[in-house]
N, C-alpha and C. Protein backbone atom coordinates (compact mmCIF):
# COMPACT_ATOMS: atom_id res chain seq x y z
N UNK A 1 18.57 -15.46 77.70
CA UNK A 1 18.30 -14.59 76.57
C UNK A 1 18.04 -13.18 77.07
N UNK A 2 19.08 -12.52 77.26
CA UNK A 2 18.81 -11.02 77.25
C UNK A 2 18.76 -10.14 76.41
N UNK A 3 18.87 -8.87 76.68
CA UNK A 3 18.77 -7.55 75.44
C UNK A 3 19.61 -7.26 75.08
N UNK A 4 19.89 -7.10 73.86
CA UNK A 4 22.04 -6.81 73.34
C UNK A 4 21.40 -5.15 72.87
N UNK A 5 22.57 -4.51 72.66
CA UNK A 5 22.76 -3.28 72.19
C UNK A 5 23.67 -3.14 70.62
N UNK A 6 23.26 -2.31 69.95
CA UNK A 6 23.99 -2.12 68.69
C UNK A 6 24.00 -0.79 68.28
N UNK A 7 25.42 -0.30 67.96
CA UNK A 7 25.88 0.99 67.30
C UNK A 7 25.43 1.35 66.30
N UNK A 8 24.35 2.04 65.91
CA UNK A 8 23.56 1.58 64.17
C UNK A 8 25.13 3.04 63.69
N UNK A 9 25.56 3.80 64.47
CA UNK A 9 26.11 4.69 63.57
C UNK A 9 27.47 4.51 63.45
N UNK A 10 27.92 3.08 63.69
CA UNK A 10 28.97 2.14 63.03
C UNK A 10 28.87 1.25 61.64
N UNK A 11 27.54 1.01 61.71
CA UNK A 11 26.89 0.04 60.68
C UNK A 11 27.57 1.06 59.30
N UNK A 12 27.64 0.30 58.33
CA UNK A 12 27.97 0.67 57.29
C UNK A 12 26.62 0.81 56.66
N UNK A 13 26.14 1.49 55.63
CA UNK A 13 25.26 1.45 54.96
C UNK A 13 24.71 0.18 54.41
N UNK A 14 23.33 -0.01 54.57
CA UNK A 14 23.16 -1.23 53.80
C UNK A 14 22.75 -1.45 52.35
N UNK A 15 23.22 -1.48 51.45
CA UNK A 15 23.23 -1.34 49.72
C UNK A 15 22.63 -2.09 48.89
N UNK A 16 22.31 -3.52 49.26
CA UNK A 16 21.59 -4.30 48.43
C UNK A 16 20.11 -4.94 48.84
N UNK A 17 19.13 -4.76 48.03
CA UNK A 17 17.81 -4.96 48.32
C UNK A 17 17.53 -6.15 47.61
N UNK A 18 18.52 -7.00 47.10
CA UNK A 18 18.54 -8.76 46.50
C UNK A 18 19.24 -9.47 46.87
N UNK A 19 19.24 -10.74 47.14
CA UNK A 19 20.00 -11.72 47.51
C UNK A 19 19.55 -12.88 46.66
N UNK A 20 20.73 -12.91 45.25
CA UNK A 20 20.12 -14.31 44.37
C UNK A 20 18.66 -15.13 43.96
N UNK A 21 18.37 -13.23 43.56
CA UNK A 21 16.85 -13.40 43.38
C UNK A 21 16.05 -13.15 44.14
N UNK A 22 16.01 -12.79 45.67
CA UNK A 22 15.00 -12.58 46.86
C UNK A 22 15.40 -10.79 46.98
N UNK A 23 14.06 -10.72 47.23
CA UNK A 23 13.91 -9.25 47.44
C UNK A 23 13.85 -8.55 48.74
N UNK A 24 14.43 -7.95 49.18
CA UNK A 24 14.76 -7.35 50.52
C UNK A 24 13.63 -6.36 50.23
N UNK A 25 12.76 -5.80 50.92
CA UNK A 25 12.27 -4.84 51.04
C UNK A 25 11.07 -4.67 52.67
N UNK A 26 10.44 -3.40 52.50
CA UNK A 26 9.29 -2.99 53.35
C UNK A 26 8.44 -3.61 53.18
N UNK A 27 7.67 -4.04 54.24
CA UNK A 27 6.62 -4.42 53.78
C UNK A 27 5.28 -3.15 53.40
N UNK A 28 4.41 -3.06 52.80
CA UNK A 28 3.26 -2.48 52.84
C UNK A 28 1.90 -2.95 52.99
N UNK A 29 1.00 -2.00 53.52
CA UNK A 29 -0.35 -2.58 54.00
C UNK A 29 -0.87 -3.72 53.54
N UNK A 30 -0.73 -3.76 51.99
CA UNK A 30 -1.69 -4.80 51.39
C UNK A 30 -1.41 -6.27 51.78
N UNK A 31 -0.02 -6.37 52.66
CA UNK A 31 0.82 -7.65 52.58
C UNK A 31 0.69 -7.79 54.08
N UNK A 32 -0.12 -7.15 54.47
CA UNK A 32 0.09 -6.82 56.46
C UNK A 32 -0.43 -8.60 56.72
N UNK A 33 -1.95 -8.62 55.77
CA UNK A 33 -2.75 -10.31 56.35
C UNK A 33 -1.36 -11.48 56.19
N UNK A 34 -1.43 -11.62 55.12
CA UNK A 34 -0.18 -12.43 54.54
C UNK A 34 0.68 -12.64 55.24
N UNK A 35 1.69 -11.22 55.04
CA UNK A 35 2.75 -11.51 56.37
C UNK A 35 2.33 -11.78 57.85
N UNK A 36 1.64 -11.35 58.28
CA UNK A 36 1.65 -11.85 59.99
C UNK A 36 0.89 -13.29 60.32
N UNK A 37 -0.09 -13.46 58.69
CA UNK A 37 -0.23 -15.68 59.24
C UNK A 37 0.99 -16.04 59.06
N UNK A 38 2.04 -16.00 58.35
CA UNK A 38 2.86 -16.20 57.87
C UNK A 38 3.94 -16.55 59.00
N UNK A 39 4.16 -15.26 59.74
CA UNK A 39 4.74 -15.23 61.04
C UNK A 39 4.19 -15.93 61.90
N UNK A 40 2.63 -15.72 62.27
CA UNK A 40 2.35 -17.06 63.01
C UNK A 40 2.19 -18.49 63.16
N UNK A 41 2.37 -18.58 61.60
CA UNK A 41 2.30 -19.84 61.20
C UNK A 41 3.64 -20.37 61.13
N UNK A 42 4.99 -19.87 61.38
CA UNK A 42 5.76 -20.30 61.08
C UNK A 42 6.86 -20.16 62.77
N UNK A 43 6.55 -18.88 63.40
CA UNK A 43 7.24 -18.95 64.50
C UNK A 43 5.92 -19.12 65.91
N UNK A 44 5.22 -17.62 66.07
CA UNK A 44 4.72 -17.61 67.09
C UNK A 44 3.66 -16.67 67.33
N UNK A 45 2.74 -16.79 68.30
CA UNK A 45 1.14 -15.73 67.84
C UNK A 45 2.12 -14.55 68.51
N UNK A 46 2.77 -14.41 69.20
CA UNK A 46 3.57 -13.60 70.01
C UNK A 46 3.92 -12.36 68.93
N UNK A 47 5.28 -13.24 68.20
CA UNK A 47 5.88 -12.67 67.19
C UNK A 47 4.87 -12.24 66.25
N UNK A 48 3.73 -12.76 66.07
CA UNK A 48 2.90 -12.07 64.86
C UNK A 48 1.83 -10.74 65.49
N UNK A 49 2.15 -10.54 66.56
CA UNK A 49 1.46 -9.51 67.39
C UNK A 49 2.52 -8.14 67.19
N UNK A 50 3.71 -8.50 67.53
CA UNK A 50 4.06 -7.67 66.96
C UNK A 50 4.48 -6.98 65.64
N UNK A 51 4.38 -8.32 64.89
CA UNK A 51 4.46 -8.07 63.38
C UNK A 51 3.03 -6.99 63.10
N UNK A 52 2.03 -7.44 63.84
CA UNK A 52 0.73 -6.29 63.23
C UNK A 52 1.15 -5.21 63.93
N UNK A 53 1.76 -5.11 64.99
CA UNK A 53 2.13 -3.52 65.50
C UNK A 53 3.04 -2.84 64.05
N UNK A 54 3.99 -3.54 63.28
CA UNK A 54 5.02 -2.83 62.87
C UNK A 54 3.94 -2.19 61.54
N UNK A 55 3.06 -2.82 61.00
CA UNK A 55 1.74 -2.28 60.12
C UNK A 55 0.75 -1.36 60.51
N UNK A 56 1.34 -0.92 61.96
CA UNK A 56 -0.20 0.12 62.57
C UNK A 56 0.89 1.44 61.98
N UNK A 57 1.86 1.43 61.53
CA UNK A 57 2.74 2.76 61.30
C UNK A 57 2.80 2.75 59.65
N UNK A 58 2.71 4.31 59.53
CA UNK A 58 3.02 4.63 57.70
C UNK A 58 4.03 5.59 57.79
N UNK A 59 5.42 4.51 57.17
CA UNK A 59 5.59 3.69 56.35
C UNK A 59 5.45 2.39 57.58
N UNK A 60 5.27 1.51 56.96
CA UNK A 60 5.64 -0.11 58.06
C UNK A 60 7.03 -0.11 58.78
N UNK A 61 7.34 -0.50 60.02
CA UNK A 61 8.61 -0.60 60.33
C UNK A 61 8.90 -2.49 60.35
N UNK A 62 8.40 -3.53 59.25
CA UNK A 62 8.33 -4.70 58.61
C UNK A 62 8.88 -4.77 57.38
N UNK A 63 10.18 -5.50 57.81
CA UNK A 63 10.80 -5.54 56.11
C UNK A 63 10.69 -6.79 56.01
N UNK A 64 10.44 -7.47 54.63
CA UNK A 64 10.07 -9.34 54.21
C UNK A 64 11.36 -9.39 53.12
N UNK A 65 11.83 -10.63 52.94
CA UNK A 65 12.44 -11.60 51.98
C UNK A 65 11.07 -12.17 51.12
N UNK A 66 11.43 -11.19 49.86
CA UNK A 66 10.28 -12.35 49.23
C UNK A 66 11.24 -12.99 47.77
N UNK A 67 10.42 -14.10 47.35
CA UNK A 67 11.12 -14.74 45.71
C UNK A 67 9.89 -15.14 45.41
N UNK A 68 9.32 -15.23 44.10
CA UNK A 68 8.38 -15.54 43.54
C UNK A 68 6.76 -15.01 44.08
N UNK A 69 6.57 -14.19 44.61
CA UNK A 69 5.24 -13.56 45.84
C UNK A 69 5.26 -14.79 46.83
N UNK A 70 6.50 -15.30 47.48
CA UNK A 70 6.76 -16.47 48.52
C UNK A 70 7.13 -15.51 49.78
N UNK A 71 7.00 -15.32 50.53
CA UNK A 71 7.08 -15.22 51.65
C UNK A 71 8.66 -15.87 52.60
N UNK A 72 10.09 -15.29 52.40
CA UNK A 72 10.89 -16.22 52.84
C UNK A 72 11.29 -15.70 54.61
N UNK A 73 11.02 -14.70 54.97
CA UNK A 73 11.61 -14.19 56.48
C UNK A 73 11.07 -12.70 56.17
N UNK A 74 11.56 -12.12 57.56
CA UNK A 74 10.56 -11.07 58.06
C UNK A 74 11.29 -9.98 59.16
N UNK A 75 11.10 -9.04 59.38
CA UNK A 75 12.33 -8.63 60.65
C UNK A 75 11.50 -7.10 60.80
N UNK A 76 11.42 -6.70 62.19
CA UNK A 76 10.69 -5.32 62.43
C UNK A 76 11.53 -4.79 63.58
N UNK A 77 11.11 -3.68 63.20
CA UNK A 77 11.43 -2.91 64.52
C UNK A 77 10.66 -1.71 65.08
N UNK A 78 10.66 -1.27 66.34
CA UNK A 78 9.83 -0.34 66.73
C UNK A 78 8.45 -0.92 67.05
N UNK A 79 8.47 -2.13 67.65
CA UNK A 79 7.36 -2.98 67.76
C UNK A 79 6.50 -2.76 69.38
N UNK A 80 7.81 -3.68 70.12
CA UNK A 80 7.31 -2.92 71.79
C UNK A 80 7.17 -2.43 72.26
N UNK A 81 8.53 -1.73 71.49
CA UNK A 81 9.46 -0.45 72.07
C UNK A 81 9.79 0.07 71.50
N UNK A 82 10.04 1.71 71.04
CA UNK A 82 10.37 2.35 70.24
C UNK A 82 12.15 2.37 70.62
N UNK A 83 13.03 2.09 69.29
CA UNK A 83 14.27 1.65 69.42
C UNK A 83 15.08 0.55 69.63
N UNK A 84 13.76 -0.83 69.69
CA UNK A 84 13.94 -2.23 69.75
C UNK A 84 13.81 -2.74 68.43
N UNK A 85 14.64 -3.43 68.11
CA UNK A 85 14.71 -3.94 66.86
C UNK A 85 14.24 -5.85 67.12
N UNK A 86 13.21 -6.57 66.10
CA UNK A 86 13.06 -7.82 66.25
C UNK A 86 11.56 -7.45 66.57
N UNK A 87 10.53 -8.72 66.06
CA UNK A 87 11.69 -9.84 65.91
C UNK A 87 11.77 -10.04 64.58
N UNK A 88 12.68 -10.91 64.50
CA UNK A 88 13.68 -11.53 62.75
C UNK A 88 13.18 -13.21 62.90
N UNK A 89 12.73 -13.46 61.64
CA UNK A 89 12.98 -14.82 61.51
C UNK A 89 12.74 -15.01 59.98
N UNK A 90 13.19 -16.50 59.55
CA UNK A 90 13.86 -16.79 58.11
C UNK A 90 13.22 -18.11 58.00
N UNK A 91 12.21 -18.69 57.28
CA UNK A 91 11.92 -19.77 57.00
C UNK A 91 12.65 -20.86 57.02
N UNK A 92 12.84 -21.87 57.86
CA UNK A 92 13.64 -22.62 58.13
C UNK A 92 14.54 -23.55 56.89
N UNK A 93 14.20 -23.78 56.08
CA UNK A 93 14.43 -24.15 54.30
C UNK A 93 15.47 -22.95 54.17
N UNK A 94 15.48 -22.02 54.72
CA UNK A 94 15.93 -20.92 54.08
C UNK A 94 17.24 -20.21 54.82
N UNK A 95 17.27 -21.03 56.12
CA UNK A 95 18.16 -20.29 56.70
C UNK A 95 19.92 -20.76 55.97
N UNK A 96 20.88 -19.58 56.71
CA UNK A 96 21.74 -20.01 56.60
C UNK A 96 22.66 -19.36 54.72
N UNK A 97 21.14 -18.79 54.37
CA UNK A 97 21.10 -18.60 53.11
C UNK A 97 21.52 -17.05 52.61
N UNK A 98 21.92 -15.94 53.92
CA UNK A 98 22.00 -14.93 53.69
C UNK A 98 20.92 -14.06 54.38
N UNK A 99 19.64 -14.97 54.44
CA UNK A 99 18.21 -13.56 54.16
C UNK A 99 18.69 -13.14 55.27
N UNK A 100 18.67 -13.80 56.37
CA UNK A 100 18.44 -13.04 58.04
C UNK A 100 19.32 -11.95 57.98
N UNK A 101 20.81 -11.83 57.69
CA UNK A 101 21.22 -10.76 58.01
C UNK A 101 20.93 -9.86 57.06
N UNK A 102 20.58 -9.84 55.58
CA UNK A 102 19.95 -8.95 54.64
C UNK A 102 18.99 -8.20 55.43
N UNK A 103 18.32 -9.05 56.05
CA UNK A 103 17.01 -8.72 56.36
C UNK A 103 17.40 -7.74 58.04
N UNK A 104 18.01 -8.48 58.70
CA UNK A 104 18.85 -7.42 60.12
C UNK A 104 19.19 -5.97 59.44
N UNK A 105 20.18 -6.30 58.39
CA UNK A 105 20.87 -5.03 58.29
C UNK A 105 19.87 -3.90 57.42
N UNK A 106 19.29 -4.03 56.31
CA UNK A 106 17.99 -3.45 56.03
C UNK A 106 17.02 -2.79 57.19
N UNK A 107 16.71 -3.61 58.14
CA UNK A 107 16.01 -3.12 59.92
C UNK A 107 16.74 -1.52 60.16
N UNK A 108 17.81 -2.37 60.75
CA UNK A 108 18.97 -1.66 60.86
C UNK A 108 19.26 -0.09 60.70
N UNK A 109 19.46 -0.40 59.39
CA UNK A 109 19.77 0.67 58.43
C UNK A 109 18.59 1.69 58.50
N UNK A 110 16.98 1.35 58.22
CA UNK A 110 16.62 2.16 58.14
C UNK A 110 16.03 2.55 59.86
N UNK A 111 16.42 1.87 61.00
CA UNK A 111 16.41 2.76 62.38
C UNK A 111 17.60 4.00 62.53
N UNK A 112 18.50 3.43 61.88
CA UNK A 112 19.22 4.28 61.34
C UNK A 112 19.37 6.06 60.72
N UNK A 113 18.05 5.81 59.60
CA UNK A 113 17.96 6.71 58.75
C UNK A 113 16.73 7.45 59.48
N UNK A 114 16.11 6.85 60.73
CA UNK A 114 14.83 7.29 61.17
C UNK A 114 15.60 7.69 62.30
N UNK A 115 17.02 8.18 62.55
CA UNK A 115 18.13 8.70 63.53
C UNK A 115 18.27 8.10 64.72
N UNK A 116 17.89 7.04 64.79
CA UNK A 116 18.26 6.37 65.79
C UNK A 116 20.06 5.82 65.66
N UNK A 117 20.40 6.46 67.03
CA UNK A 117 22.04 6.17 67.58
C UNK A 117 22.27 4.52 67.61
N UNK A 118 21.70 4.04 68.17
CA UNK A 118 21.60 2.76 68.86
C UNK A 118 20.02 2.03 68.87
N UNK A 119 20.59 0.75 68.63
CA UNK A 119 19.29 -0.61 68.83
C UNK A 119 19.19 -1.15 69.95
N UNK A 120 18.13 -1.63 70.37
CA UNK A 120 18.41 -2.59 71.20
C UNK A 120 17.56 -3.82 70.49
N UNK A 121 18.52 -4.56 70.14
CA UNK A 121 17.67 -6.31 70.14
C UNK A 121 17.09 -6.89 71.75
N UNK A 122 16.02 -7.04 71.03
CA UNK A 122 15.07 -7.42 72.64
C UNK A 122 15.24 -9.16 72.74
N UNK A 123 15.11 -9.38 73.85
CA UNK A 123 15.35 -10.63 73.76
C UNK A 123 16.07 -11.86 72.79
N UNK A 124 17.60 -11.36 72.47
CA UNK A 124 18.01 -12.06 71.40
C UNK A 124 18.38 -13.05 71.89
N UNK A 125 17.93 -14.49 71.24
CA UNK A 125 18.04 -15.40 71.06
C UNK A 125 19.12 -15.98 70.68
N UNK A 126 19.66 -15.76 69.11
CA UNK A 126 20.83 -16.64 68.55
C UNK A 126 21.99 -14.75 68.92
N UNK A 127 22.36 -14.86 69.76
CA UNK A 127 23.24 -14.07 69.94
C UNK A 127 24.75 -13.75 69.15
N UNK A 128 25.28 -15.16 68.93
CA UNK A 128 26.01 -15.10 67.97
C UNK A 128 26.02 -14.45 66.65
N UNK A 129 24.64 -14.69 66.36
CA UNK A 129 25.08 -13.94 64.56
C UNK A 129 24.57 -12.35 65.15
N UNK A 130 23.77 -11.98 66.06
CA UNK A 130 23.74 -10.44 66.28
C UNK A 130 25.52 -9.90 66.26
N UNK A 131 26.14 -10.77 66.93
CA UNK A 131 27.75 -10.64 67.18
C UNK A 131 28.75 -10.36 66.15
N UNK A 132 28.59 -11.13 65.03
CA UNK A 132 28.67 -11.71 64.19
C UNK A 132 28.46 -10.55 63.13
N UNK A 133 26.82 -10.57 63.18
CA UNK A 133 26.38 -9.42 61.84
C UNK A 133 26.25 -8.11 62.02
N UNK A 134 26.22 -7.27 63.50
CA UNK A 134 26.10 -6.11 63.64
C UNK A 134 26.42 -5.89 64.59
N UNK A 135 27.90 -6.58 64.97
CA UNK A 135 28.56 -6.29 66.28
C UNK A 135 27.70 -5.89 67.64
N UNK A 136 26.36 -6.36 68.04
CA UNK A 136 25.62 -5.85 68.93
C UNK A 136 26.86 -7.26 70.15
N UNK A 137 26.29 -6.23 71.21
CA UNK A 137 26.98 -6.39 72.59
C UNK A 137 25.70 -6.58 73.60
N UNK A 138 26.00 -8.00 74.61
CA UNK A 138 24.73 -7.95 75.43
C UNK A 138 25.18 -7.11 76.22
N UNK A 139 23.51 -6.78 76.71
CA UNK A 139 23.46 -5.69 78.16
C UNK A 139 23.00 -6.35 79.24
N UNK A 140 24.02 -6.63 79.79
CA UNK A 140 23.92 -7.09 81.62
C UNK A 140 22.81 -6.90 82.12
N UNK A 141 22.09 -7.79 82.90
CA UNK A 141 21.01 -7.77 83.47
C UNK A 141 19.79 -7.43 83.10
N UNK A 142 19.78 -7.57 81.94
CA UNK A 142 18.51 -7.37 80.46
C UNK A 142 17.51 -8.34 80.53
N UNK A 143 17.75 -9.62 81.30
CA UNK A 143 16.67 -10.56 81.38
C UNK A 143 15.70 -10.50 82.68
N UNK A 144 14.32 -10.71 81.90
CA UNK A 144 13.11 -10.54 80.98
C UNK A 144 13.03 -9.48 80.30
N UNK A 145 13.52 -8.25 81.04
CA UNK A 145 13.50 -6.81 80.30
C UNK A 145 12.53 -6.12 80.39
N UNK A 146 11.89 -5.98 78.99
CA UNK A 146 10.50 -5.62 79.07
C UNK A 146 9.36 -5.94 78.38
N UNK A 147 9.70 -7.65 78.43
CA UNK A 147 9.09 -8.55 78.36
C UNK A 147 8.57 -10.03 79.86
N UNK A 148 8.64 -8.57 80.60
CA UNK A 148 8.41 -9.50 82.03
C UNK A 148 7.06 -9.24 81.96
N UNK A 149 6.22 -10.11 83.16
CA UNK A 149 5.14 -10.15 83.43
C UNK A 149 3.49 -10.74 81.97
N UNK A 150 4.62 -10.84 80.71
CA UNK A 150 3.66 -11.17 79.62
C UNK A 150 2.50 -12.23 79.48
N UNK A 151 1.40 -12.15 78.73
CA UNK A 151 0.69 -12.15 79.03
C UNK A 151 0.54 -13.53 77.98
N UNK A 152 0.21 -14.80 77.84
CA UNK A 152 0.60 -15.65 76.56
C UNK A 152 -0.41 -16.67 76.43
């Protein structure tokens, strides 16, 4: 699992903030508790460490999938590293369903609009759909990165 790279100023704009009823959006403060048990309760204390980093910034760099005030996936950026995108994850019930890349390209988009040239996905995991959904390309010799020496 290394670090891929992505062209955000290839990305096409990202246009829709619904997916069959789920709401793409930012997260904001009031949702900071919520979302990060949420994250830890569902992936990792890791991932929810940096989920509270993406809430120490105004506006949040934490966008959620929500339907009904449900909680469906989650995706940040500017967490470790300023210009790292992730992490992303999608309630397992839920995958497969659209949110993750709603939820990527939304990230995305607005590293994008905050002028960033390029992403780097840190430690991506399912590499394929980065491939897949935002043409990101791994970068050679990216493993551990700068996530060596961590602390867990």
């Amino acid at each position: 699992m290394g670090d891929m790279l992505v062209k955000l100023y290839d990305l096409p704009a990202f246009c829709s903030n619904e997916i069959n009823g789920i709401i793409i959006k930012r997260a904001i403060a009031p949702e900071k508790i919520p979302v990060c048990l949420w994250v830890r309760e569902n992936f990792s204390q890791a991932w929810a460490g940096e989920c509270e980093n993406a809430f120490s910034k105004t506006p949040s760099t934490c966008f959620i999938a929500v339907k009904d005030g449900k909680i469906l996936g989650f995706a940040c950026y500017d967490t470790t590293a300023k210009g790292f995108f992730g992490p992303i994850g999608v309630s397992s019930s839920e995958r497969k369903s659209g949110i993750g890349k709603a939820l990527l390209l939304a990230a995305l988009d607005q590293m994008k609009a905050d002028g960033y040239g390029y992403a780097i996905i840190g430690w991506a995991g399912p590499q394929d759909f980065f491939i897949k959904n935002c043409k990101a390309v791994p970068i050679e010799r990216s493993e551990p990165g700068i996530y060596r020496h961590m602390v867990k």
